[in-house]
PDB file of N, CA and C in Angstrom:
ATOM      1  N   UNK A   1      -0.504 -19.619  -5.741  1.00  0.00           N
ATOM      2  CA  UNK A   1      -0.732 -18.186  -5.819  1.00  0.00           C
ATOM      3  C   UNK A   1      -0.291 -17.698  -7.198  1.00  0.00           C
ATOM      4  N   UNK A   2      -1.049 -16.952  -7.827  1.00  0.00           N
ATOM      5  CA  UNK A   2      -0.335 -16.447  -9.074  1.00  0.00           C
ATOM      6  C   UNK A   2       0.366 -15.736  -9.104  1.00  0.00           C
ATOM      7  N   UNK A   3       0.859 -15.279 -10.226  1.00  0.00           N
ATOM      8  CA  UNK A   3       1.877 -14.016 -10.289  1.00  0.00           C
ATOM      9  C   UNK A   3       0.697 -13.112  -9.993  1.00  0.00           C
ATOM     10  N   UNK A   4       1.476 -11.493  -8.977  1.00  0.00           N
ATOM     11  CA  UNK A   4       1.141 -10.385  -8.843  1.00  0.00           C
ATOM     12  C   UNK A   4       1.877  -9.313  -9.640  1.00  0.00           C
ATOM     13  N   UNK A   5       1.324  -8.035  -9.270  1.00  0.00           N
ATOM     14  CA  UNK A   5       1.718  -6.906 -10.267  1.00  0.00           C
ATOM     15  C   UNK A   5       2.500  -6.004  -8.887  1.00  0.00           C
ATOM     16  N   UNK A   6       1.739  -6.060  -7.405  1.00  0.00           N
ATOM     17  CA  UNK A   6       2.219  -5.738  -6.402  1.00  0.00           C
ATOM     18  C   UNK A   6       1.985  -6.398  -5.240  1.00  0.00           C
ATOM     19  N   UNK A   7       2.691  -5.788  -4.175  1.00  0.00           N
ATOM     20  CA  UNK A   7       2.802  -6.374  -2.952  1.00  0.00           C
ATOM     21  C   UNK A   7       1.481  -6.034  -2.007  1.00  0.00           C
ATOM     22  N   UNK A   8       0.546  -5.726  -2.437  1.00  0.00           N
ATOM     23  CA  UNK A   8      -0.109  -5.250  -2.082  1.00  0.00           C
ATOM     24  C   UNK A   8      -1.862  -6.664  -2.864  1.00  0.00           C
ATOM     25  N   UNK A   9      -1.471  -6.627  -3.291  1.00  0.00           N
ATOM     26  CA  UNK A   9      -1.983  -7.820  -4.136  1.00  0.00           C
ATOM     27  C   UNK A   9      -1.494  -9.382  -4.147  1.00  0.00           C
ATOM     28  N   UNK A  10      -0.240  -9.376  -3.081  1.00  0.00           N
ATOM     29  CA  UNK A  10       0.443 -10.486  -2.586  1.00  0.00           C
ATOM     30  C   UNK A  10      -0.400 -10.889  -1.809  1.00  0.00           C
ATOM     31  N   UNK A  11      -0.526 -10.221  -0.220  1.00  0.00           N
ATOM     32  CA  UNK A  11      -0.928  -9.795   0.894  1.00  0.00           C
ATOM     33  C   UNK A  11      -2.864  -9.731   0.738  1.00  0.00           C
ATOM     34  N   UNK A  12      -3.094  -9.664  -0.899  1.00  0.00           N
ATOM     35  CA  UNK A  12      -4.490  -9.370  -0.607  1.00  0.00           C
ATOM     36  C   UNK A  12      -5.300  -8.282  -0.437  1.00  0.00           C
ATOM     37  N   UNK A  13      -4.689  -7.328  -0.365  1.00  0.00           N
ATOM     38  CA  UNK A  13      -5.232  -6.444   0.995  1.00  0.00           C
ATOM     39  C   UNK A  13      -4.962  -4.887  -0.830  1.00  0.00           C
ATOM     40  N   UNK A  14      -6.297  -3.466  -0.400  1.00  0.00           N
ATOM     41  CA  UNK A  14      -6.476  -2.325  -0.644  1.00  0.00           C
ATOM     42  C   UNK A  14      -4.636  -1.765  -0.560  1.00  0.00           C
ATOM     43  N   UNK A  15      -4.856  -0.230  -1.652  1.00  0.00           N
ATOM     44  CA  UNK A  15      -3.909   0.346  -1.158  1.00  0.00           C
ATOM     45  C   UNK A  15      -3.905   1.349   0.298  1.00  0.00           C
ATOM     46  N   UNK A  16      -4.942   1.583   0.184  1.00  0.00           N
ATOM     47  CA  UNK A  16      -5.235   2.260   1.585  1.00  0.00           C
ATOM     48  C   UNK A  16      -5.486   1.505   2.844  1.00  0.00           C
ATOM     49  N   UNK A  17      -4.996   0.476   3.044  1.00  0.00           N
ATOM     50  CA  UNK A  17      -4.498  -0.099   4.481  1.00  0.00           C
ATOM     51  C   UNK A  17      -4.176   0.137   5.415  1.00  0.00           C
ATOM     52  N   UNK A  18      -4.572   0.056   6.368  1.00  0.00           N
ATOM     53  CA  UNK A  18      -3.699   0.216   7.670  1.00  0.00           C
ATOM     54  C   UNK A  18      -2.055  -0.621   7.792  1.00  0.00           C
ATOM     55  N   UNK A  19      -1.705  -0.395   9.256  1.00  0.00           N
ATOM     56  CA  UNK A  19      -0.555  -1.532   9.291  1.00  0.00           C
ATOM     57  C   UNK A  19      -1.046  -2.104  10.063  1.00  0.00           C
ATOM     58  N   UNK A  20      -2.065  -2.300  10.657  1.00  0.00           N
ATOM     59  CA  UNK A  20      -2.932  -3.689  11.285  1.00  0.00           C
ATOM     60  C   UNK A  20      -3.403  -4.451  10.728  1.00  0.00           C
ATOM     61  N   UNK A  21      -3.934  -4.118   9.587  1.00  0.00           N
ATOM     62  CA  UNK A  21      -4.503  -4.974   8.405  1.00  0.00           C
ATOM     63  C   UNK A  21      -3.333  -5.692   7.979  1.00  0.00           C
ATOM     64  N   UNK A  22      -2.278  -5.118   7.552  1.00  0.00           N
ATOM     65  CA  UNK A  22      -1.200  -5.551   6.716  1.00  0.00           C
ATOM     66  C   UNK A  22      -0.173  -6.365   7.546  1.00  0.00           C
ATOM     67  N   UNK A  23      -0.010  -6.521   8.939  1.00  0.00           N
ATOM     68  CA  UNK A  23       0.020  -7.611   9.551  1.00  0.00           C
ATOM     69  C   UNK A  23      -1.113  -8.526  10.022  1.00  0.00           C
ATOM     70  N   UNK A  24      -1.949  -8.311  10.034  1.00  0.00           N
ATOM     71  CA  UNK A  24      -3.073  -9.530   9.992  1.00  0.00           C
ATOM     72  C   UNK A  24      -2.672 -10.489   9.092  1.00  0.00           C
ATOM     73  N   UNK A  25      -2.658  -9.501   7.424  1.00  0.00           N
ATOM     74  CA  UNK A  25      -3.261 -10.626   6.659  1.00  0.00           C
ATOM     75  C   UNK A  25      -1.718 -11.023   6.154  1.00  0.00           C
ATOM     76  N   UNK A  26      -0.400 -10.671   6.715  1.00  0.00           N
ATOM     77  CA  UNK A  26       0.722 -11.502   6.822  1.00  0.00           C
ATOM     78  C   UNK A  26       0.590 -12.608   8.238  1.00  0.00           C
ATOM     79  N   UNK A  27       0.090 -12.766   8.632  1.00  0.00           N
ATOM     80  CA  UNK A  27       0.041 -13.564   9.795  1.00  0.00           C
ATOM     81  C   UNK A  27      -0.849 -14.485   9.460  1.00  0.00           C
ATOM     82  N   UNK A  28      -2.390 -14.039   8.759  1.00  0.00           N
ATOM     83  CA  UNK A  28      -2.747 -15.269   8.344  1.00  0.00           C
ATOM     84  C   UNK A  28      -2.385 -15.702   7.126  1.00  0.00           C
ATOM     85  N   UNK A  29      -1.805 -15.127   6.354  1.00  0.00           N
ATOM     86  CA  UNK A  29      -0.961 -15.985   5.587  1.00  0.00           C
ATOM     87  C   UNK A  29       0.445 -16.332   5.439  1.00  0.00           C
ATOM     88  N   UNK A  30       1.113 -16.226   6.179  1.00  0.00           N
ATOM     89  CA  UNK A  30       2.083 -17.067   7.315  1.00  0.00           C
ATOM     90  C   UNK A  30       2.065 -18.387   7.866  1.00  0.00           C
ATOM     91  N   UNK A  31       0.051 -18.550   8.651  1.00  0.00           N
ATOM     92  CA  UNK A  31       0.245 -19.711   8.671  1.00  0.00           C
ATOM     93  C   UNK A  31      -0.071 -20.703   7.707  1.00  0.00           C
ATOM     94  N   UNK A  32      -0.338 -20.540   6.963  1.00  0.00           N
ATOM     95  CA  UNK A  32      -1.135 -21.163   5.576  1.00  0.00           C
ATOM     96  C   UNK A  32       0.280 -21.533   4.803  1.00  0.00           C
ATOM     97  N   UNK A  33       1.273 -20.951   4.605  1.00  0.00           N
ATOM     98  CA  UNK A  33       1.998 -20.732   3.420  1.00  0.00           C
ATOM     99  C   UNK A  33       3.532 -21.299   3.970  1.00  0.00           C
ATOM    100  N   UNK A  34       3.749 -20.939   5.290  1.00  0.00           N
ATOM    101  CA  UNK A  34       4.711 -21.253   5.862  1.00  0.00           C
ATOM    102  C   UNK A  34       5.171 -22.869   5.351  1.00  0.00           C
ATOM    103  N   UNK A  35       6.511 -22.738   5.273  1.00  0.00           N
ATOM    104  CA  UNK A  35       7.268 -24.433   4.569  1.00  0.00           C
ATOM    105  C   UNK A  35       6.687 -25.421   5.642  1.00  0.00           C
ATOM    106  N   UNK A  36       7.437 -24.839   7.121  1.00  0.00           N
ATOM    107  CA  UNK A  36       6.767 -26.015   8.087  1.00  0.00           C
ATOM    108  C   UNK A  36       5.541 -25.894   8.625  1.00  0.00           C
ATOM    109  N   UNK A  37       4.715 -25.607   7.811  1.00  0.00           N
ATOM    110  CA  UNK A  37       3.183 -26.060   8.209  1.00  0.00           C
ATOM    111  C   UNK A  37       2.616 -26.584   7.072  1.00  0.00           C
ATOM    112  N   UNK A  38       3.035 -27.035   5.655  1.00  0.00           N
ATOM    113  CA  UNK A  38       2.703 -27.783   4.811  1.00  0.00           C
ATOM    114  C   UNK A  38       3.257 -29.062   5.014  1.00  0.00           C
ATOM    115  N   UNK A  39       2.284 -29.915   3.882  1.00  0.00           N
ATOM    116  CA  UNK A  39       2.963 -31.126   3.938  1.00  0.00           C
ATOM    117  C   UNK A  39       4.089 -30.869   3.039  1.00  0.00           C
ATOM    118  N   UNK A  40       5.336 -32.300   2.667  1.00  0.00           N
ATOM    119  CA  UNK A  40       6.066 -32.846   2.451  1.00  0.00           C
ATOM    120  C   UNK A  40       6.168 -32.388   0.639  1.00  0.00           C
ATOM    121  N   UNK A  41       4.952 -32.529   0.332  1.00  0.00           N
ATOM    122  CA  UNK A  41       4.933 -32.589  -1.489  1.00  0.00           C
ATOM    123  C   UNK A  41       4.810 -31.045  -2.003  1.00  0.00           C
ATOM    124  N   UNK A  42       4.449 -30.603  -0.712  1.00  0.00           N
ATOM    125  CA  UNK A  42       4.194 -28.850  -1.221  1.00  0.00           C
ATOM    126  C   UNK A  42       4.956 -27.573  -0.988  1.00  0.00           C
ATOM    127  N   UNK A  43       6.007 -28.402   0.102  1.00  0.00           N
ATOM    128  CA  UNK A  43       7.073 -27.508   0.697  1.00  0.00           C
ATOM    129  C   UNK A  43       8.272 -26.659  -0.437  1.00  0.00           C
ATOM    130  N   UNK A  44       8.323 -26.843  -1.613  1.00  0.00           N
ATOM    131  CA  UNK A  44       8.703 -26.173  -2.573  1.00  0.00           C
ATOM    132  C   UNK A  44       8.088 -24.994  -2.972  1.00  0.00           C
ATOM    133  N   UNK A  45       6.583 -25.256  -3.038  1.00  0.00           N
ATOM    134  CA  UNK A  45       5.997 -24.247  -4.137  1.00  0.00           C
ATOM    135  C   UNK A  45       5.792 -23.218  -2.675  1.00  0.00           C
ATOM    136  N   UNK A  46       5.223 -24.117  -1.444  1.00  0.00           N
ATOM    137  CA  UNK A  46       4.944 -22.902  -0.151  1.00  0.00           C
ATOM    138  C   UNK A  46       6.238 -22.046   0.088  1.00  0.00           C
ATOM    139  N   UNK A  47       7.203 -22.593  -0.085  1.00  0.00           N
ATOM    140  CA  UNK A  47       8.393 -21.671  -0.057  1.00  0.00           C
ATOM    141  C   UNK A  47       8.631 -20.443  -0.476  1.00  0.00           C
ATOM    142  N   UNK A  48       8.093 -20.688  -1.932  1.00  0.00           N
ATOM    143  CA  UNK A  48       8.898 -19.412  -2.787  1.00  0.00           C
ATOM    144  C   UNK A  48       7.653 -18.749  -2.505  1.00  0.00           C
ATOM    145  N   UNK A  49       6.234 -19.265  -2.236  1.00  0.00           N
ATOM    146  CA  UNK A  49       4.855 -18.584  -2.331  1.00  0.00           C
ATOM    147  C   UNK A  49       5.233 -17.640  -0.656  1.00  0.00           C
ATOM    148  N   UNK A  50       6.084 -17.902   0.084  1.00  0.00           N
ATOM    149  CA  UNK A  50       6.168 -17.673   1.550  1.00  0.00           C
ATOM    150  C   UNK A  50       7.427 -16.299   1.379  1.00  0.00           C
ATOM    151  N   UNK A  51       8.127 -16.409   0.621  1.00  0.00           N
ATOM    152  CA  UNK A  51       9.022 -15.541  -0.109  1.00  0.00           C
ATOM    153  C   UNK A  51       8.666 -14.402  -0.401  1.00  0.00           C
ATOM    154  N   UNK A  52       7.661 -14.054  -1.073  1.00  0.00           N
ATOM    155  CA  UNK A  52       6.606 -13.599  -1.649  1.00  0.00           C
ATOM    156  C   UNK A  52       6.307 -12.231  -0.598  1.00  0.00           C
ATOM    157  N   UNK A  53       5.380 -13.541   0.265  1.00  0.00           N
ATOM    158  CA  UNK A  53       4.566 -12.815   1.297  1.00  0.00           C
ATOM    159  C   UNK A  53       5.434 -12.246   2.526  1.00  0.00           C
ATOM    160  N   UNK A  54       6.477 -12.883   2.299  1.00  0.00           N
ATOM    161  CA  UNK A  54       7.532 -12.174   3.741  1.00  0.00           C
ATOM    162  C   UNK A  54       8.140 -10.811   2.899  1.00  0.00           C
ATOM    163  N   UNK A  55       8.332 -10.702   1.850  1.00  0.00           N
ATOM    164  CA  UNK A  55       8.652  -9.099   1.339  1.00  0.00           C
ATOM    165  C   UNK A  55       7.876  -8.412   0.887  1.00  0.00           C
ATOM    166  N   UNK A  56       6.872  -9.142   0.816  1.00  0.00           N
ATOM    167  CA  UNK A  56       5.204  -8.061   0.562  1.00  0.00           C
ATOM    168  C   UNK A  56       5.371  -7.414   2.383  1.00  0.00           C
ATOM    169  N   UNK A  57       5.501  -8.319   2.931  1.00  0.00           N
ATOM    170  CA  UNK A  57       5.232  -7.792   4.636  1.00  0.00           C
ATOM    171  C   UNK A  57       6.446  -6.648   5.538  1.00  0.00           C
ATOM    172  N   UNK A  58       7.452  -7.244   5.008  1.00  0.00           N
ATOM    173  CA  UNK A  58       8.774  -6.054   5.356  1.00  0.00           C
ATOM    174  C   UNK A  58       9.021  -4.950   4.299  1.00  0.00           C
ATOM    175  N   UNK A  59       8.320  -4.906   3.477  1.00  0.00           N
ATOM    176  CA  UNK A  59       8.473  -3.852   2.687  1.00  0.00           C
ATOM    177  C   UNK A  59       6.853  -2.718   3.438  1.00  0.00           C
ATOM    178  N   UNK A  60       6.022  -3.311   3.275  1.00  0.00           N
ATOM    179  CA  UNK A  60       4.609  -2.612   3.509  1.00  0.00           C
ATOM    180  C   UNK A  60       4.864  -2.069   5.199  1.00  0.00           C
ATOM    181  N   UNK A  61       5.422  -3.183   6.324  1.00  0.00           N
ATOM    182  CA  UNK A  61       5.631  -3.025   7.511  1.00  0.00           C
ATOM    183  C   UNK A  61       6.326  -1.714   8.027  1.00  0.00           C
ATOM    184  N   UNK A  62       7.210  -1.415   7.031  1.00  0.00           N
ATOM    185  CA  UNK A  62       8.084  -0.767   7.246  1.00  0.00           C
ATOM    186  C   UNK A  62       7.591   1.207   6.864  1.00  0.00           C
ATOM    187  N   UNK A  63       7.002   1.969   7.210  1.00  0.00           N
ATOM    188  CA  UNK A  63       6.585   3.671   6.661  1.00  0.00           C
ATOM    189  C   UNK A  63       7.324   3.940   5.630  1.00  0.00           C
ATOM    190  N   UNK A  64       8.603   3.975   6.218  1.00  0.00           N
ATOM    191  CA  UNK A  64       9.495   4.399   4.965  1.00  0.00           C
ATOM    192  C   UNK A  64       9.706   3.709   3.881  1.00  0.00           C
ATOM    193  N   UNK A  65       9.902   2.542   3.738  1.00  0.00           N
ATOM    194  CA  UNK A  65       9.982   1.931   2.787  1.00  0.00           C
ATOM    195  C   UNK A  65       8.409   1.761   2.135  1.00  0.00           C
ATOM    196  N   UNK A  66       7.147   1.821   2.467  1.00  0.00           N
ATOM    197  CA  UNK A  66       6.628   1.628   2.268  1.00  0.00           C
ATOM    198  C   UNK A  66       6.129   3.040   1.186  1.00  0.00           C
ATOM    199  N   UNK A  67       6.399   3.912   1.549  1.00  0.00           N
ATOM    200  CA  UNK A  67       6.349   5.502   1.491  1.00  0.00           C
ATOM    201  C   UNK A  67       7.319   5.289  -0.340  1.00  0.00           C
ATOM    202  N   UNK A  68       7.990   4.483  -0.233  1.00  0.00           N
ATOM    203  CA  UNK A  68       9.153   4.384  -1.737  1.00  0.00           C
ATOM    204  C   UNK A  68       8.154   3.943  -2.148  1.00  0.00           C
ATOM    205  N   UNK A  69       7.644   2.454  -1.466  1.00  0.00           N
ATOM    206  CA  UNK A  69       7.059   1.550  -2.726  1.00  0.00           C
ATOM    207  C   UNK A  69       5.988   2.201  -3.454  1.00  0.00           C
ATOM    208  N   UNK A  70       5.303   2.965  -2.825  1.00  0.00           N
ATOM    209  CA  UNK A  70       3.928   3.287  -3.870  1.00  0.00           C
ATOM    210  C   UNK A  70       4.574   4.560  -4.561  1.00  0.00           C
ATOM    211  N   UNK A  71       5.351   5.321  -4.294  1.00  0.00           N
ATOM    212  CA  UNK A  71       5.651   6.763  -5.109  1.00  0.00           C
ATOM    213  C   UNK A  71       6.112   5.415  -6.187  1.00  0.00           C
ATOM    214  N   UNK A  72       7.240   4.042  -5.793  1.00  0.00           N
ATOM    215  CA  UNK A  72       7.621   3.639  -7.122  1.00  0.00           C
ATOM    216  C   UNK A  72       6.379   2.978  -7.964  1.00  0.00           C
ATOM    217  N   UNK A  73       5.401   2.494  -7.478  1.00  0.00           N
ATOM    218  CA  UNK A  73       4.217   1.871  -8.072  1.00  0.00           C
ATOM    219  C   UNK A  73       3.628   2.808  -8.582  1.00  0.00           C
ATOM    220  N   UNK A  74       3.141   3.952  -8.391  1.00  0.00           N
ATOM    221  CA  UNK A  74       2.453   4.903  -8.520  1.00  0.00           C
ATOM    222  C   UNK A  74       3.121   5.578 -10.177  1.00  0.00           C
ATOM    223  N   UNK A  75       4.294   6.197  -9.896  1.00  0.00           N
ATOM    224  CA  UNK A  75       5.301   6.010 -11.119  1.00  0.00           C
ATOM    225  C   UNK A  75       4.688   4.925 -12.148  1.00  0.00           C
ATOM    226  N   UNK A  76       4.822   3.214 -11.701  1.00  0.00           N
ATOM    227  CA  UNK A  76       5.106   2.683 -12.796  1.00  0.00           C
ATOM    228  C   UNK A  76       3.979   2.316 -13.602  1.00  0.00           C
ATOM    229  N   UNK A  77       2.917   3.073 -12.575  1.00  0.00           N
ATOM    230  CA  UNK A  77       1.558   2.670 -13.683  1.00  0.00           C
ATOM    231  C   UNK A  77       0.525   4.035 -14.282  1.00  0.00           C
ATOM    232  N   UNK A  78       1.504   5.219 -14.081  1.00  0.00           N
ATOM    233  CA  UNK A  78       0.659   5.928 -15.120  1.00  0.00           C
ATOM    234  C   UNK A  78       0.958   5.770 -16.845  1.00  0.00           C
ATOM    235  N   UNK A  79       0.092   6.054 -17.153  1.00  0.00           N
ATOM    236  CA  UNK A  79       0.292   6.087 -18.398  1.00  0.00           C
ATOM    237  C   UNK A  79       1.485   7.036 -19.199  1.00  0.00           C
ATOM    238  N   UNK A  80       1.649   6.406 -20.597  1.00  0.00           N
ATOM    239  CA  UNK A  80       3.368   7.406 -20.596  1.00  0.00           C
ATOM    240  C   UNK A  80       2.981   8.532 -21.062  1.00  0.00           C
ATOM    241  N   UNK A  81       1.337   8.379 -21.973  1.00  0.00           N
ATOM    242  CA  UNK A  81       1.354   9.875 -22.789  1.00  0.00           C
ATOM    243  C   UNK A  81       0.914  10.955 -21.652  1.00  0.00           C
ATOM    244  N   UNK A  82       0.687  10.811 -20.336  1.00  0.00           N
ATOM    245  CA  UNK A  82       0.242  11.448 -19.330  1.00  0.00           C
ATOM    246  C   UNK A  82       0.999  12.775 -19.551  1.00  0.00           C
ATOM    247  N   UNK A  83       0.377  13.745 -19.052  1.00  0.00           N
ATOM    248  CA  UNK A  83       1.289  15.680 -19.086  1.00  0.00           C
ATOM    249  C   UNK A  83       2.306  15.158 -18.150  1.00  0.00           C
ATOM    250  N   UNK A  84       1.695  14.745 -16.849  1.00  0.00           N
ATOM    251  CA  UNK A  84       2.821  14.192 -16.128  1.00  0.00           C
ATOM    252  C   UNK A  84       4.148  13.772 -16.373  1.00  0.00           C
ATOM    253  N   UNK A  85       3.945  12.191 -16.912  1.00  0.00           N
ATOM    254  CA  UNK A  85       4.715  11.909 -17.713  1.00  0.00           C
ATOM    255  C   UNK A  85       5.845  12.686 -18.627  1.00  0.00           C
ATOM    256  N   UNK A  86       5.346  13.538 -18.935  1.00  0.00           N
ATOM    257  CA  UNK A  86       5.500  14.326 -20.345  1.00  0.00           C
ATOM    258  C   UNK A  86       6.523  15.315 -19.612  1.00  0.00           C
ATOM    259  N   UNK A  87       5.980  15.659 -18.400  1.00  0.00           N
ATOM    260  CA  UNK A  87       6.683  16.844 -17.944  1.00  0.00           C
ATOM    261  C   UNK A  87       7.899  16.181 -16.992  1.00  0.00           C
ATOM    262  N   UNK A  88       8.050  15.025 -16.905  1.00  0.00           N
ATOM    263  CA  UNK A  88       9.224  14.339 -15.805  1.00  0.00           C
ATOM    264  C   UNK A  88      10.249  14.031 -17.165  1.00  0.00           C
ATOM    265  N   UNK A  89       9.950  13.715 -18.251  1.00  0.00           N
ATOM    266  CA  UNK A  89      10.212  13.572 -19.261  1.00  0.00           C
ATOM    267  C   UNK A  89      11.769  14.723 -19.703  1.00  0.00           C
ATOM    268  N   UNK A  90      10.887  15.795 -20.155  1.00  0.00           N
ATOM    269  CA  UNK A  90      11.084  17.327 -19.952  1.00  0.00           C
ATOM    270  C   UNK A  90      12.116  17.343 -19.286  1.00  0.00           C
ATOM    271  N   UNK A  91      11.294  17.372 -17.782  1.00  0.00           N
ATOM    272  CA  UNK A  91      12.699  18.067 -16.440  1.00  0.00           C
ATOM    273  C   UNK A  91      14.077  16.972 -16.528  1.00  0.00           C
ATOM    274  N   UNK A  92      13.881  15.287 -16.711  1.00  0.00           N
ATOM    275  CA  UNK A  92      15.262  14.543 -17.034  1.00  0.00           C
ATOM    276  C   UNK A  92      15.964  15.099 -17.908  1.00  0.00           C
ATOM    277  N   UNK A  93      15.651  15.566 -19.343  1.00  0.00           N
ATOM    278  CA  UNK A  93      16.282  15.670 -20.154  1.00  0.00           C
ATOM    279  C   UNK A  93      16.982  17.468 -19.948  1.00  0.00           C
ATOM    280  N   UNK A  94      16.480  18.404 -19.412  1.00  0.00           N
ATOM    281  CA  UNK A  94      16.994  19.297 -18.787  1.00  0.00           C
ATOM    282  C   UNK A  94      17.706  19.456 -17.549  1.00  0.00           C
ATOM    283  N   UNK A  95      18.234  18.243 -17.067  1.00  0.00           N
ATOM    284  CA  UNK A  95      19.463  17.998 -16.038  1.00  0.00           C
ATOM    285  C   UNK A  95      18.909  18.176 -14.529  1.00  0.00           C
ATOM    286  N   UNK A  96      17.472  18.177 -14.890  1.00  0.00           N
ATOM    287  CA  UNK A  96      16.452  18.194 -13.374  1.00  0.00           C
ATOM    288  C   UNK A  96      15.702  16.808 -12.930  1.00  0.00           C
ATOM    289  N   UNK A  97      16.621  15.960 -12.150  1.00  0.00           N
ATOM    290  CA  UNK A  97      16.191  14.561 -11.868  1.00  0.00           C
ATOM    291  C   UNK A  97      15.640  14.576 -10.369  1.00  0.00           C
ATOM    292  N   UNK A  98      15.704  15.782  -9.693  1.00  0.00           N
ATOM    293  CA  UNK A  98      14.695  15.461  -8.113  1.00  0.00           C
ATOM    294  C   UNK A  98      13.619  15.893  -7.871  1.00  0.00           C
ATOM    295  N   UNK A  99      12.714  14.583  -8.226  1.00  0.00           N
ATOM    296  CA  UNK A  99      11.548  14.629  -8.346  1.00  0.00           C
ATOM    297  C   UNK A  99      10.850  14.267  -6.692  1.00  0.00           C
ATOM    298  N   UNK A 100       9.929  14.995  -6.125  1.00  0.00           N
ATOM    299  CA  UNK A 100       9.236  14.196  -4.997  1.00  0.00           C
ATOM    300  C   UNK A 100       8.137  14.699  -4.841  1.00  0.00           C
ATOM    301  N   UNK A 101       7.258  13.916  -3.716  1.00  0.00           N
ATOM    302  CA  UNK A 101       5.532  14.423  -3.603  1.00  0.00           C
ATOM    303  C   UNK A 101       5.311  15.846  -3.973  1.00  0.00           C
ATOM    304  N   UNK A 102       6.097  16.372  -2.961  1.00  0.00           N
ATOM    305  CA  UNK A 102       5.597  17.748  -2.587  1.00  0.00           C
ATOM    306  C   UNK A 102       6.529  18.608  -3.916  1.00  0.00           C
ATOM    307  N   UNK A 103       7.300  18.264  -4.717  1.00  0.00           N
ATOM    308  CA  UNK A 103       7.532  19.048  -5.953  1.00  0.00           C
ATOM    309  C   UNK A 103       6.109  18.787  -6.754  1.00  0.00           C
ATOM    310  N   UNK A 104       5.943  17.000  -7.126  1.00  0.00           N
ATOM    311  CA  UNK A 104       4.625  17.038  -8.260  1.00  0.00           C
ATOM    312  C   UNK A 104       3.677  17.726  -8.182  1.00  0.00           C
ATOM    313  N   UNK A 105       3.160  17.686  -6.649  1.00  0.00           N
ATOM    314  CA  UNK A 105       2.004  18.807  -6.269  1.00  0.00           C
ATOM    315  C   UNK A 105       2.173  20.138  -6.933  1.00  0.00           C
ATOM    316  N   UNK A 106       3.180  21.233  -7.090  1.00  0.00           N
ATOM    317  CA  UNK A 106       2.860  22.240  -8.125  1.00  0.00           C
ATOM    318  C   UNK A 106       2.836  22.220  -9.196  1.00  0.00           C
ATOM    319  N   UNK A 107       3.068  20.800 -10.092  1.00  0.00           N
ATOM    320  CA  UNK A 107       2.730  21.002 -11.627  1.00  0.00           C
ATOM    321  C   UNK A 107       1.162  20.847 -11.481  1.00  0.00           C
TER     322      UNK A 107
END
């Protein structure tokens, strides 16, 4: 498996998922990846590749946590010259660090 950028790209799977989808496609790749269902020569690399996919799955499984991960993904891939950007920028450096959905919505 290669390196990913997210857990969401671990798993395979859209950001707009269900959590049926997102245990499916931890389950079928569970059995694929799992240490004891490989052979002998591959049980290293299925490991850490199984690593992977078990915190792609308890992180996504989970609303709340799942609810962090994309505000933090979402964050880490706009661009910096964004107004956005520009304006979180702004409010840190003016001693205003609580940022959430329903604040960004009125800029």
């Amino acid at each position: 498996m290669a390196t990913t950028s997210s857990f969401y790209e671990v798993l395979g799977l859209p950001m707009n998922t269900t959590s049926h989808e997102i245990k499916a496609a931890y389950r079928k790749l569970a059995r694929t990846c799992h240490p004891d269902a490989v052979s002998m020569n591959q049980k290293e690399m299925s490991a850490s590749e199984f690593i992977k996919i078990h915190a792609a799955y308890s992180t996504l499984s989970d609303p709340d946590k799942r609810e962090r991960y994309d505000r933090d993904l979402y964050r880490n891939r706009r661009p910096f010259g964004s107004s956005s950007a520009r304006s979180a920028t702004m409010a840190a450096a003016s001693g205003y660090t609580s940022r959430n959905w329903e604040t960004d919505q009125c800029w």
